[in-house]
C-alpha atoms as a PDB file:
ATOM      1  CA  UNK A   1      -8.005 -13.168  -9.335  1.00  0.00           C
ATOM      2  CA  UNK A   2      -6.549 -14.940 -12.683  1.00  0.00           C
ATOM      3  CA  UNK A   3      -7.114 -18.284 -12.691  1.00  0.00           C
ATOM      4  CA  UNK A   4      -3.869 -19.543 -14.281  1.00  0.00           C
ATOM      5  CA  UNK A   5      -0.956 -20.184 -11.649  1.00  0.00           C
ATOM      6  CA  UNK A   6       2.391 -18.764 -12.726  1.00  0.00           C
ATOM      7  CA  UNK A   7       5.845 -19.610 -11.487  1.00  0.00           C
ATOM      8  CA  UNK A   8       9.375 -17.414 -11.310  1.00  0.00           C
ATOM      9  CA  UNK A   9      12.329 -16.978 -10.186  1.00  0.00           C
ATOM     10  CA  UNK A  10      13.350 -13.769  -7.881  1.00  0.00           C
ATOM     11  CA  UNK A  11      17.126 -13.119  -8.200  1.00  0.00           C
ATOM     12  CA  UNK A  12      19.356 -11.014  -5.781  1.00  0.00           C
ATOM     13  CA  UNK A  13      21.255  -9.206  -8.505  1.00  0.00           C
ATOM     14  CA  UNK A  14      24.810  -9.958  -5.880  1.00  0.00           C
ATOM     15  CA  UNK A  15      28.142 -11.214  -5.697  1.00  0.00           C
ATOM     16  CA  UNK A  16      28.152 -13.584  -8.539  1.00  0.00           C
ATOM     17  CA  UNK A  17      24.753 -12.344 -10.193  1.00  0.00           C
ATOM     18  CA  UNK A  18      25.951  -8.927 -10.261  1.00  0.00           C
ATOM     19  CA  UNK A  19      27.205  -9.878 -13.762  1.00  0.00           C
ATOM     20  CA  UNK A  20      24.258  -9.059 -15.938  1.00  0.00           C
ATOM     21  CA  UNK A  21      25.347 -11.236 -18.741  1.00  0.00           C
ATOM     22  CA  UNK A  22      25.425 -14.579 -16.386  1.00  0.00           C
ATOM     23  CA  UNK A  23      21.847 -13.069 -15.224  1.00  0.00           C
ATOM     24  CA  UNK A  24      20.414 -13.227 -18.720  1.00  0.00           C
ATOM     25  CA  UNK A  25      22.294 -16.561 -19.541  1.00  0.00           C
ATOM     26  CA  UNK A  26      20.243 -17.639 -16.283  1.00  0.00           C
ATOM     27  CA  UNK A  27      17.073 -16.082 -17.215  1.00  0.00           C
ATOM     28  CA  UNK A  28      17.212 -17.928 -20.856  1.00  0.00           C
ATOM     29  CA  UNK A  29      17.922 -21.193 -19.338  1.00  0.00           C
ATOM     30  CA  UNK A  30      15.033 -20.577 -16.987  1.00  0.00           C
ATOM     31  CA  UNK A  31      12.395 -20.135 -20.350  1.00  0.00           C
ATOM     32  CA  UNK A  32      13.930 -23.239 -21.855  1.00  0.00           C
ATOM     33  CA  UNK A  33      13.133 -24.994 -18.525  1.00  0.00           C
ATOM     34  CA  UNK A  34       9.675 -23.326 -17.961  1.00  0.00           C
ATOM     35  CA  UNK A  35       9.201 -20.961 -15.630  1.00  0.00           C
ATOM     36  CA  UNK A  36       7.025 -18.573 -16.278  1.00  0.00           C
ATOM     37  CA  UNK A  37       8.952 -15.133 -15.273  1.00  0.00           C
ATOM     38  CA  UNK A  38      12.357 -13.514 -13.909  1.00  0.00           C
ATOM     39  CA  UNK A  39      12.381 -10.917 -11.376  1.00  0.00           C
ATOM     40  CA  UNK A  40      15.461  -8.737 -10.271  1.00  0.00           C
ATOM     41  CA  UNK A  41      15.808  -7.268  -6.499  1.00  0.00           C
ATOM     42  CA  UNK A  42      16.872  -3.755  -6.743  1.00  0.00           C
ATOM     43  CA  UNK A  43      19.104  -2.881  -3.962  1.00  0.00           C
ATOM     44  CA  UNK A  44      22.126   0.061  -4.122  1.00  0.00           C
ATOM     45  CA  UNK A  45      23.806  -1.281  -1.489  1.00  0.00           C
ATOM     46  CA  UNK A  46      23.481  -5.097   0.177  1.00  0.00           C
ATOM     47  CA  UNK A  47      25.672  -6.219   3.247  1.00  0.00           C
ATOM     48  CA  UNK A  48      26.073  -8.681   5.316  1.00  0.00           C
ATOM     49  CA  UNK A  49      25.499  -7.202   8.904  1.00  0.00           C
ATOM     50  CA  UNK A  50      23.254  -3.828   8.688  1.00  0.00           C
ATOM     51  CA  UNK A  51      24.200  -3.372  12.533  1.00  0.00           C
ATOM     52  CA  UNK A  52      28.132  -3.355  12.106  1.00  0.00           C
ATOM     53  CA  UNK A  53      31.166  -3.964   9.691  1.00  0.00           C
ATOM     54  CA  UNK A  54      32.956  -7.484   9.249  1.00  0.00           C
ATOM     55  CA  UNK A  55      36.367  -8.113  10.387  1.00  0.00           C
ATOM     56  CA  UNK A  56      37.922  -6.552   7.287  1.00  0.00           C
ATOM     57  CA  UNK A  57      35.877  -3.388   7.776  1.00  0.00           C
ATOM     58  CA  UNK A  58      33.258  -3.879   5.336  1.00  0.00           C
ATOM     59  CA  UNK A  59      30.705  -6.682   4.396  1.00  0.00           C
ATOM     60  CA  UNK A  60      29.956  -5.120   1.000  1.00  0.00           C
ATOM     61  CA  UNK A  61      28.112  -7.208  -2.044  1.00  0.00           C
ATOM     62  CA  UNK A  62      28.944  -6.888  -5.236  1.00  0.00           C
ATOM     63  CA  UNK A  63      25.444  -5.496  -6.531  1.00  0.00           C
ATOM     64  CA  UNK A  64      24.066  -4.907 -10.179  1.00  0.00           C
ATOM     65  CA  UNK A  65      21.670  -2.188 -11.624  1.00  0.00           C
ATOM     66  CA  UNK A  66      18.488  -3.841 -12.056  1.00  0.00           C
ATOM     67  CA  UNK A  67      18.036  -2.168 -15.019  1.00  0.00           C
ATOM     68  CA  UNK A  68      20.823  -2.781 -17.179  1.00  0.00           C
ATOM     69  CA  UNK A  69      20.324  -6.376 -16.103  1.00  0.00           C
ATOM     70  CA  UNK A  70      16.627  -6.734 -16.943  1.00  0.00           C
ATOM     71  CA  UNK A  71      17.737  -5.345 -20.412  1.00  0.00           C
ATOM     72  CA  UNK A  72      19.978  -8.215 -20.763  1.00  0.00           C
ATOM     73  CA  UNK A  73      17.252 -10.798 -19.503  1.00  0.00           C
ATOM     74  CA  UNK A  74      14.694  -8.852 -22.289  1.00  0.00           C
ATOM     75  CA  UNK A  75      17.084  -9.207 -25.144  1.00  0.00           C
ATOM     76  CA  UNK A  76      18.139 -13.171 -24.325  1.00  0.00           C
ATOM     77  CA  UNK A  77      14.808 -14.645 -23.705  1.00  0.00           C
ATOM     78  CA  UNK A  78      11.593 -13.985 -25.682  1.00  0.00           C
ATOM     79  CA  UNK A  79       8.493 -15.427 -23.297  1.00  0.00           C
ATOM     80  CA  UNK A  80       9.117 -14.803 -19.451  1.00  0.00           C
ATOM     81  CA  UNK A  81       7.812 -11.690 -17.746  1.00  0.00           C
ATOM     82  CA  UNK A  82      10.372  -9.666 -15.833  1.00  0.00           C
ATOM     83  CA  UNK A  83      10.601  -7.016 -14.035  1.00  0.00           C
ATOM     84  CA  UNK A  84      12.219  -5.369 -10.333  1.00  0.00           C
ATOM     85  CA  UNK A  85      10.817  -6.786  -7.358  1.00  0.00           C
ATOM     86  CA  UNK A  86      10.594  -4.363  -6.330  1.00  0.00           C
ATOM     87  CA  UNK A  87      11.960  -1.380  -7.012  1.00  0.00           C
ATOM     88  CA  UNK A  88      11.450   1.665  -4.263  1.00  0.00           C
ATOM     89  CA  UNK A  89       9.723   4.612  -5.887  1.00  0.00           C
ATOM     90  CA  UNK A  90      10.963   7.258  -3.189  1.00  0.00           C
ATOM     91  CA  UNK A  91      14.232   6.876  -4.817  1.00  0.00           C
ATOM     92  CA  UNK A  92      13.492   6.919  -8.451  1.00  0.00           C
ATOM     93  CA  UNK A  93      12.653  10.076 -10.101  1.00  0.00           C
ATOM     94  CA  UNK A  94       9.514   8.982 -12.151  1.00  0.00           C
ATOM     95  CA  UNK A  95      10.172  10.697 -15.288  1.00  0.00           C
ATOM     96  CA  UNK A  96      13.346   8.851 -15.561  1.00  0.00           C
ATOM     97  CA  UNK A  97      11.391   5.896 -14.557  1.00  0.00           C
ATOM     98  CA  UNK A  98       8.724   6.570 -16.919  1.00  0.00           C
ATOM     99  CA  UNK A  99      11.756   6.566 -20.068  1.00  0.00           C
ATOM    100  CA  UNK A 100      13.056   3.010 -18.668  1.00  0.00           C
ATOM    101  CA  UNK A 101      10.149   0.861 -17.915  1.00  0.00           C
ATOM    102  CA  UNK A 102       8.943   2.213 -21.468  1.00  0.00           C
ATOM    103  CA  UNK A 103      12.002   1.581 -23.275  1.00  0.00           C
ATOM    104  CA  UNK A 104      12.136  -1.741 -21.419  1.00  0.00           C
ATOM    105  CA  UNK A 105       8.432  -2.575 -22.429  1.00  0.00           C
ATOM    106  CA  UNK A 106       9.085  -2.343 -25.829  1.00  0.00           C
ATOM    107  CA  UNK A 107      12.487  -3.758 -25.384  1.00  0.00           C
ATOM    108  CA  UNK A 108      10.896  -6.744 -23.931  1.00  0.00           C
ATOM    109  CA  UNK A 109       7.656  -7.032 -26.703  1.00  0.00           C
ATOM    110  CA  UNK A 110       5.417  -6.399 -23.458  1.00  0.00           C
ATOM    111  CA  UNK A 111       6.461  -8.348 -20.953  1.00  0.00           C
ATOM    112  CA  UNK A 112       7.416  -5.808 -18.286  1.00  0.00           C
ATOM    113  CA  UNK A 113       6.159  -6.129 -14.673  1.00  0.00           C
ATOM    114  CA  UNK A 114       6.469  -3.176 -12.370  1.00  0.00           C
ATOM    115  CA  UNK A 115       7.423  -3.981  -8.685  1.00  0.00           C
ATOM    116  CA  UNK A 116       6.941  -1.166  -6.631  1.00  0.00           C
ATOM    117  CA  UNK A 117       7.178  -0.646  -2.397  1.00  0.00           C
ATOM    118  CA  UNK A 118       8.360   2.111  -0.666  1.00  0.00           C
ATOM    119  CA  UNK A 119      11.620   0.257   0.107  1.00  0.00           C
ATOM    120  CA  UNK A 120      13.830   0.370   3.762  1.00  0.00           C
ATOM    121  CA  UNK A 121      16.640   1.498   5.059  1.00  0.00           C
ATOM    122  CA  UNK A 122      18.477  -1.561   6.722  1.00  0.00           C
ATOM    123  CA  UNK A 123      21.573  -1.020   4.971  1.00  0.00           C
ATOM    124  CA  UNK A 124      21.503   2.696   4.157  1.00  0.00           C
ATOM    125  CA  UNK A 125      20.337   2.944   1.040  1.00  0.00           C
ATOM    126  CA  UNK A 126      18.086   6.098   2.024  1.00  0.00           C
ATOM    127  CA  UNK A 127      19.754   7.498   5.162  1.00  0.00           C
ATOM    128  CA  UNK A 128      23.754   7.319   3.541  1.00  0.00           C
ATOM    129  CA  UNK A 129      22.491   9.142   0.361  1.00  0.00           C
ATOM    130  CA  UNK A 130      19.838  11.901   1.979  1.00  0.00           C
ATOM    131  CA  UNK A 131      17.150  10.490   0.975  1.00  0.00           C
ATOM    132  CA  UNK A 132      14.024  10.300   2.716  1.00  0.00           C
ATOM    133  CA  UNK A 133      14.181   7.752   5.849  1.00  0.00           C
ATOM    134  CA  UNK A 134      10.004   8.393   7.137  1.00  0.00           C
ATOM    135  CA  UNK A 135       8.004   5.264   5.627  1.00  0.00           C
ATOM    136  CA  UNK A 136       4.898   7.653   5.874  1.00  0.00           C
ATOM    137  CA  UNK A 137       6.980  10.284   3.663  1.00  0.00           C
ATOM    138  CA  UNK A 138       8.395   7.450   1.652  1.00  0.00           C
ATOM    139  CA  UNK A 139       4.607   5.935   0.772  1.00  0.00           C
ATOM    140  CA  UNK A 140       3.504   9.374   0.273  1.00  0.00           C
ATOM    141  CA  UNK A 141       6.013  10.007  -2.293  1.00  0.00           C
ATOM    142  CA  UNK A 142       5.387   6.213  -3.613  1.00  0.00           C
ATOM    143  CA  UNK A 143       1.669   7.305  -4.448  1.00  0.00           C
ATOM    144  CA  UNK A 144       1.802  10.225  -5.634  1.00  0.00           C
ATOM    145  CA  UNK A 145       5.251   9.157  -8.253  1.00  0.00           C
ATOM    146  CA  UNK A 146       3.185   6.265  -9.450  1.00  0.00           C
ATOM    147  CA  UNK A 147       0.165   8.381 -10.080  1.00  0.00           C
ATOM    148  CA  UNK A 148       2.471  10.531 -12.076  1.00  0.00           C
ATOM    149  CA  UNK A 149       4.355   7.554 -13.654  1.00  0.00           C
ATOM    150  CA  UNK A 150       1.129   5.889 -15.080  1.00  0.00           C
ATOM    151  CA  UNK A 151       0.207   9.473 -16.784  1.00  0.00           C
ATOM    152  CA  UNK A 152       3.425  10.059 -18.200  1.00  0.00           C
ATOM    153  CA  UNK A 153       2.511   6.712 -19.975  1.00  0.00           C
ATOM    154  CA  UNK A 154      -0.665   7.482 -21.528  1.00  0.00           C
ATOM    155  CA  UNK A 155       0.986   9.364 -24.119  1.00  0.00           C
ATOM    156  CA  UNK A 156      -1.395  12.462 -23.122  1.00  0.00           C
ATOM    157  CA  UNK A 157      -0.253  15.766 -22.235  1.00  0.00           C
ATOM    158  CA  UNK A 158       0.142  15.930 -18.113  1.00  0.00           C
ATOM    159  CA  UNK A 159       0.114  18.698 -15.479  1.00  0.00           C
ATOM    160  CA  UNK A 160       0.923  17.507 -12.067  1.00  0.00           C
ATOM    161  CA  UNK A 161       1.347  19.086  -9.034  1.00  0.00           C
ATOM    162  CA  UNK A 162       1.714  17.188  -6.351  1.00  0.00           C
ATOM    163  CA  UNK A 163       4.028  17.997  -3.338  1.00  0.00           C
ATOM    164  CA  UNK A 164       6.613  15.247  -3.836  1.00  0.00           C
ATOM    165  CA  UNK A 165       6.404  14.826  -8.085  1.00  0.00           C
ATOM    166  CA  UNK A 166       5.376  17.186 -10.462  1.00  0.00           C
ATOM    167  CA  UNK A 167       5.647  17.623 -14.385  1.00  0.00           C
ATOM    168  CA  UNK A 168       4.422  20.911 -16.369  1.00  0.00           C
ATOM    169  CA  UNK A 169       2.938  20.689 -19.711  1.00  0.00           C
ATOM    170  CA  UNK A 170       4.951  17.413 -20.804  1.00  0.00           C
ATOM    171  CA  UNK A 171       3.672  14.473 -23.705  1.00  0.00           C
ATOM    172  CA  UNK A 172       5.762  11.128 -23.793  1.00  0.00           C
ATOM    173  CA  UNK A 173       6.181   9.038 -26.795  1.00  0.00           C
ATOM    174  CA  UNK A 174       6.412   6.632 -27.352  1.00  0.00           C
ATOM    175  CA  UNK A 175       4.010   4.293 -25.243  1.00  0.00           C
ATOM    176  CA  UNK A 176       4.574   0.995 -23.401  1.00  0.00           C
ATOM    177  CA  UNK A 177       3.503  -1.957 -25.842  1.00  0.00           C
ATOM    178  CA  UNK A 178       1.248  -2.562 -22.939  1.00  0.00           C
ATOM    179  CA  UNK A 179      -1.895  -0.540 -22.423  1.00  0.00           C
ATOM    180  CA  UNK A 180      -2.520   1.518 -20.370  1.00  0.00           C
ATOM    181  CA  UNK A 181       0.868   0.566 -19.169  1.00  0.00           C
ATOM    182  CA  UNK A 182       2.998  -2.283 -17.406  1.00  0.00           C
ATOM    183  CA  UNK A 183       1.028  -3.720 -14.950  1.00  0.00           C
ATOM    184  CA  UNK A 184       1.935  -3.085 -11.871  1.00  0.00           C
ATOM    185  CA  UNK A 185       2.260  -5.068  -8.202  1.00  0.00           C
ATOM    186  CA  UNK A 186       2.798  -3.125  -5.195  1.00  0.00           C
ATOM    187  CA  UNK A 187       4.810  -4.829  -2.105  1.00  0.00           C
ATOM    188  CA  UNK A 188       4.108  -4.219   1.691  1.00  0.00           C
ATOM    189  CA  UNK A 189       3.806  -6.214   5.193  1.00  0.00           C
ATOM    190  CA  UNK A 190       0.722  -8.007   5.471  1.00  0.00           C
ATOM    191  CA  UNK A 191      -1.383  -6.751   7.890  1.00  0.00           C
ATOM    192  CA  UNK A 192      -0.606  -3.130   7.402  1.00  0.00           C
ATOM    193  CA  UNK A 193      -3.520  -2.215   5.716  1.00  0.00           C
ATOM    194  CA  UNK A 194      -1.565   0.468   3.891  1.00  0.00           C
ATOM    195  CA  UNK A 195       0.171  -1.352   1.265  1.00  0.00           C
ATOM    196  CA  UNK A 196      -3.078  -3.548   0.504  1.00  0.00           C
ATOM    197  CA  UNK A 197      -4.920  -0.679   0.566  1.00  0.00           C
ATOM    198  CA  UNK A 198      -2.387   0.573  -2.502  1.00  0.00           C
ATOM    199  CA  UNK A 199      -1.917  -2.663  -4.148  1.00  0.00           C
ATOM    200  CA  UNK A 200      -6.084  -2.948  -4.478  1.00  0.00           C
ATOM    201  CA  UNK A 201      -5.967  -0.280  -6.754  1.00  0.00           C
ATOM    202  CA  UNK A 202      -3.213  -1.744  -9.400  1.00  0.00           C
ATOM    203  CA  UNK A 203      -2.603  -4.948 -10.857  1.00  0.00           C
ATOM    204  CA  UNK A 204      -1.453  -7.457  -7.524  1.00  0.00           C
ATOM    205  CA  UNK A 205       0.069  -7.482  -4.610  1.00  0.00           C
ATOM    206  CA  UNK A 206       3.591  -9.091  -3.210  1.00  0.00           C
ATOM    207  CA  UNK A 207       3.338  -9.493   0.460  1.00  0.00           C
ATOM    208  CA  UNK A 208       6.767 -10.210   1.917  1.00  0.00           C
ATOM    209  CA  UNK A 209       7.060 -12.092   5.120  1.00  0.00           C
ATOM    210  CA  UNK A 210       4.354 -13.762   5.346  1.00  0.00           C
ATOM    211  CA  UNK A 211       4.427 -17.130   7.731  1.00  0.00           C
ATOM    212  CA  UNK A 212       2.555 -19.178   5.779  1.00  0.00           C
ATOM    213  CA  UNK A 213      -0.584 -20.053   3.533  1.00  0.00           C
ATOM    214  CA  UNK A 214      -3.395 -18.702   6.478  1.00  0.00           C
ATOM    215  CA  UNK A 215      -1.355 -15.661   6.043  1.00  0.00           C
ATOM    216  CA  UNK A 216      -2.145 -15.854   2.393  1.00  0.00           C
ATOM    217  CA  UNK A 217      -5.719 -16.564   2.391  1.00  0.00           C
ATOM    218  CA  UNK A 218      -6.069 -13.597   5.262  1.00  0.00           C
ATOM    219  CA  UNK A 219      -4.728 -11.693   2.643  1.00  0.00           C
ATOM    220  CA  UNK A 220      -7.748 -12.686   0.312  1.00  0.00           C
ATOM    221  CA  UNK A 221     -10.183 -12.402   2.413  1.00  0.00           C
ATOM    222  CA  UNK A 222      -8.924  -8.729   3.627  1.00  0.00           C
ATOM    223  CA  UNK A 223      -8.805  -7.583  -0.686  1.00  0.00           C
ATOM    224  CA  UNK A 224     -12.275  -8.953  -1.387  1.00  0.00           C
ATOM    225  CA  UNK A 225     -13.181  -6.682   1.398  1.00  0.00           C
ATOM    226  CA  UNK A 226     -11.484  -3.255  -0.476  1.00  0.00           C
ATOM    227  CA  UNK A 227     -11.558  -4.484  -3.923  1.00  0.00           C
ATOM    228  CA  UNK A 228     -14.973  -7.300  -4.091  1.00  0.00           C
ATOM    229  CA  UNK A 229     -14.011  -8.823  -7.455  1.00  0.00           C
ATOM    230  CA  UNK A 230     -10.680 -10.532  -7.540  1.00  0.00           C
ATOM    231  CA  UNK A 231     -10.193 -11.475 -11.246  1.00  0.00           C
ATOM    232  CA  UNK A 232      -7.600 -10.504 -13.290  1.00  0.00           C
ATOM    233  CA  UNK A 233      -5.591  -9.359 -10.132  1.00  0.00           C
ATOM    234  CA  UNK A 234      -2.428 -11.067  -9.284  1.00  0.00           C
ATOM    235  CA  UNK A 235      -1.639 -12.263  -5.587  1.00  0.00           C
ATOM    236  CA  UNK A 236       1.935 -13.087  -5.591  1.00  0.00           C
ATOM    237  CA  UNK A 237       4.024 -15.907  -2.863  1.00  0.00           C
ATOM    238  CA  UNK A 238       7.632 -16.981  -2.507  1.00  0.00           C
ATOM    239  CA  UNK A 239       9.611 -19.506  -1.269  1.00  0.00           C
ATOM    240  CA  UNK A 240      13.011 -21.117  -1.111  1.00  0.00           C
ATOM    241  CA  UNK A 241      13.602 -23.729  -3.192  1.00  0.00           C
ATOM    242  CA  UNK A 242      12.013 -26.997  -2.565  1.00  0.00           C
ATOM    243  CA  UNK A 243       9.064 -25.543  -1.117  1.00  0.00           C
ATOM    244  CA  UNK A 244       5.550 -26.969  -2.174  1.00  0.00           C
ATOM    245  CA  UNK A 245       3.892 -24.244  -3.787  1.00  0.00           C
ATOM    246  CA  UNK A 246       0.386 -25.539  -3.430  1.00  0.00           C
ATOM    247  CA  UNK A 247      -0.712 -25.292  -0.232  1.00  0.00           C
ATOM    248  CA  UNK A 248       0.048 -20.918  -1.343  1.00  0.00           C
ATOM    249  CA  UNK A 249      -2.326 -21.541  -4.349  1.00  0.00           C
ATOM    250  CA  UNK A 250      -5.057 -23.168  -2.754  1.00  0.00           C
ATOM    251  CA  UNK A 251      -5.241 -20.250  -0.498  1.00  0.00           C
ATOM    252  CA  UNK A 252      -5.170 -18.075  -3.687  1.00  0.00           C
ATOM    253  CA  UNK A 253      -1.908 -17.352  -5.085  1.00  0.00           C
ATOM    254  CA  UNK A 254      -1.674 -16.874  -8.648  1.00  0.00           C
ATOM    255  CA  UNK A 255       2.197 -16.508  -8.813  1.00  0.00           C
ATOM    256  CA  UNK A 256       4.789 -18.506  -6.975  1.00  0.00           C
ATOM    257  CA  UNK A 257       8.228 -17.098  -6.746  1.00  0.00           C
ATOM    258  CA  UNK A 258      11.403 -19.263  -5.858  1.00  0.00           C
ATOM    259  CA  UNK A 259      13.388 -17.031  -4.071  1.00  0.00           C
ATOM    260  CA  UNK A 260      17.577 -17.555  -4.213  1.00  0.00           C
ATOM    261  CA  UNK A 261      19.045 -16.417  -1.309  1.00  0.00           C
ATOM    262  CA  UNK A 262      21.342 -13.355  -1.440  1.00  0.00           C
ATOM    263  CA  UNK A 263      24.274 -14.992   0.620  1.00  0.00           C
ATOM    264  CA  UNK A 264      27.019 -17.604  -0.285  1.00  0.00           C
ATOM    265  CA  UNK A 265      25.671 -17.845  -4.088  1.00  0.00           C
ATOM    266  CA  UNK A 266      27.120 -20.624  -5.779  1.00  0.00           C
ATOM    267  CA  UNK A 267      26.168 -20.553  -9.902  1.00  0.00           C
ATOM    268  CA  UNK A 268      26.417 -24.272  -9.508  1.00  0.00           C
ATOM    269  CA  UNK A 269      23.783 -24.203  -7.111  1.00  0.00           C
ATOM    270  CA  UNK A 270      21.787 -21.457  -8.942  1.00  0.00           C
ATOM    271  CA  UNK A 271      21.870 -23.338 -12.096  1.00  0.00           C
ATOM    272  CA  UNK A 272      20.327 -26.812 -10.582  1.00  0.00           C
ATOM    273  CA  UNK A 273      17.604 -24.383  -9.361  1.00  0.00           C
ATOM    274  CA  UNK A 274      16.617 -23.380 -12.689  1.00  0.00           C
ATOM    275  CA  UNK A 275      17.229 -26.195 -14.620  1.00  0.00           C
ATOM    276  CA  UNK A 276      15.306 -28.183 -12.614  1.00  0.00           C
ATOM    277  CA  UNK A 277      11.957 -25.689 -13.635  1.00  0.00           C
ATOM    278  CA  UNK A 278       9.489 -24.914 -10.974  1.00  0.00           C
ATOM    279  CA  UNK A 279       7.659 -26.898  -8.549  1.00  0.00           C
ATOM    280  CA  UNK A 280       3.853 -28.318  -9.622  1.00  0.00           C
ATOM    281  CA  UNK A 281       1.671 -25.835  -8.424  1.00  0.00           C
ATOM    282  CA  UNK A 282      -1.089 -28.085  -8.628  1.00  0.00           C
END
């Protein structure tokens, strides 16, 4: 695992935040005040109620392209990592994806972080477009697009055939600023084995929903298992603000995340949170 403890901010790109340009005035207030990264959810859709409409019919967010907005956040700060967390795979077309997190990279001067999961369909984001709805389909397609993804970044020529992404005979230039590529940290439910079993292989792993720090250090203990040597791979935790960080890093964090919550933003509120900086980790 590193040994240096970062901190961040995870924004729900919503309501409010769905203006990039407040996002990246956010994010460069958030350098000044030192935190160490800014990280964008990546959502199509975001309601209220998945199981049923408001009074007024709907319970529709305003909601943001992650993209767009972490090329605001690149261009207005010039230290803080950022980067979707997470964005889901299954729904991206990884050549496409392969042209943005490049040109976002470079954009950036390196500091791109890849979230990747196979993302759900709680508010229709899969199901109301025909996309795939299986999570076995969905990680299927997540491996075998990020397999694809990290070749179309080499800058070699790549053949791939794979039965959900393929490329014939193709050579893209130019190259992240980061070799061999952005790194990347693949989200999943602790303790599906699947999603660790993933994550082992790349640069660090988001677990969502995780109870608390003996969650975390299970975690650890379950990667030293798949992986042995933890070093230089990043084990990423979150909380709301006002949480204590440590207890996460003693049992092996080495990213904390302060998570805003997606409902009843106020900037007011949003702005104490950053200006305030992040929590001592240590």
């Amino acid at each position: 695992m590193t040994t240096d403890v970062r901190t961040g901010l995870t924004v729900p790109i919503f309501g409010p935040l769905a203006e990039p340009g407040v996002v990246a005035e956010l994010a460069a207030r958030a350098e000044d005040a030192g935190w160490d990264g800014c990280f964008v959810w990546d959502h199509v859709v975001y309601r209220r109620d998945p199981d049923g409409p408001d009074p007024h019919g709907r319970a529709d967010l305003p909601v943001a392209d992650p993209w767009i907005t972490l090329a605001a956040i690149a261009t207005a700060t010039e230290r803080v990592r950022l980067g979707p967390l997470v964005t889901p795979l299954p729904r991206r077309r990884p050549h496409v994806l392969a042209r943005a997190t490049t040109t976002l990279d470079r954009l950036s001067g390196g500091r791109l972080v890849l979230g990747v999961g196979i993302g759900g369909d709680g508010y229709g984001e899969f199901s109301d477009f025909g996309d795939e709805v299986d999570p076995r389909t969905r990680g299927a397609m997540l491996d075998e697009r990020l397999d694809l993804l990290r070749a179309l970044w080499s800058g070699e020529v790549v053949d791939f055939e794979r039965d959900h992404a393929r490329a014939t005979d193709v050579v893209f230039h130019p190259r992240p600023v980061q070799r061999p590529g952005p790194p990347v940290w693949a989200a999943g439910r602790f303790p599906n084995r699947a999603p660790l079993r993933r994550a082992v292989g790349l640069d660090g792993f988001f677990p969502i929903d995780l109870d608390g720090p003996d969650d975390l250090a299970a975690v650890v203990t379950a990667a030293r298992e798949l992986r042995g040597d933890l070093d230089g791979w990043d084990l990423v935790a979150q909380g709301m603000p006002g949480d204590d960080p440590r207890p996460w890093v003693a049992a092996g964090a080495t990213w904390w995340l302060t998570t805003l919550r997606p409902w009843g933003l106020d900037l007011d509120e949003v702005a104490s949170v950053v200006d305030t900086g992040p929590p001592p980790v240590e």
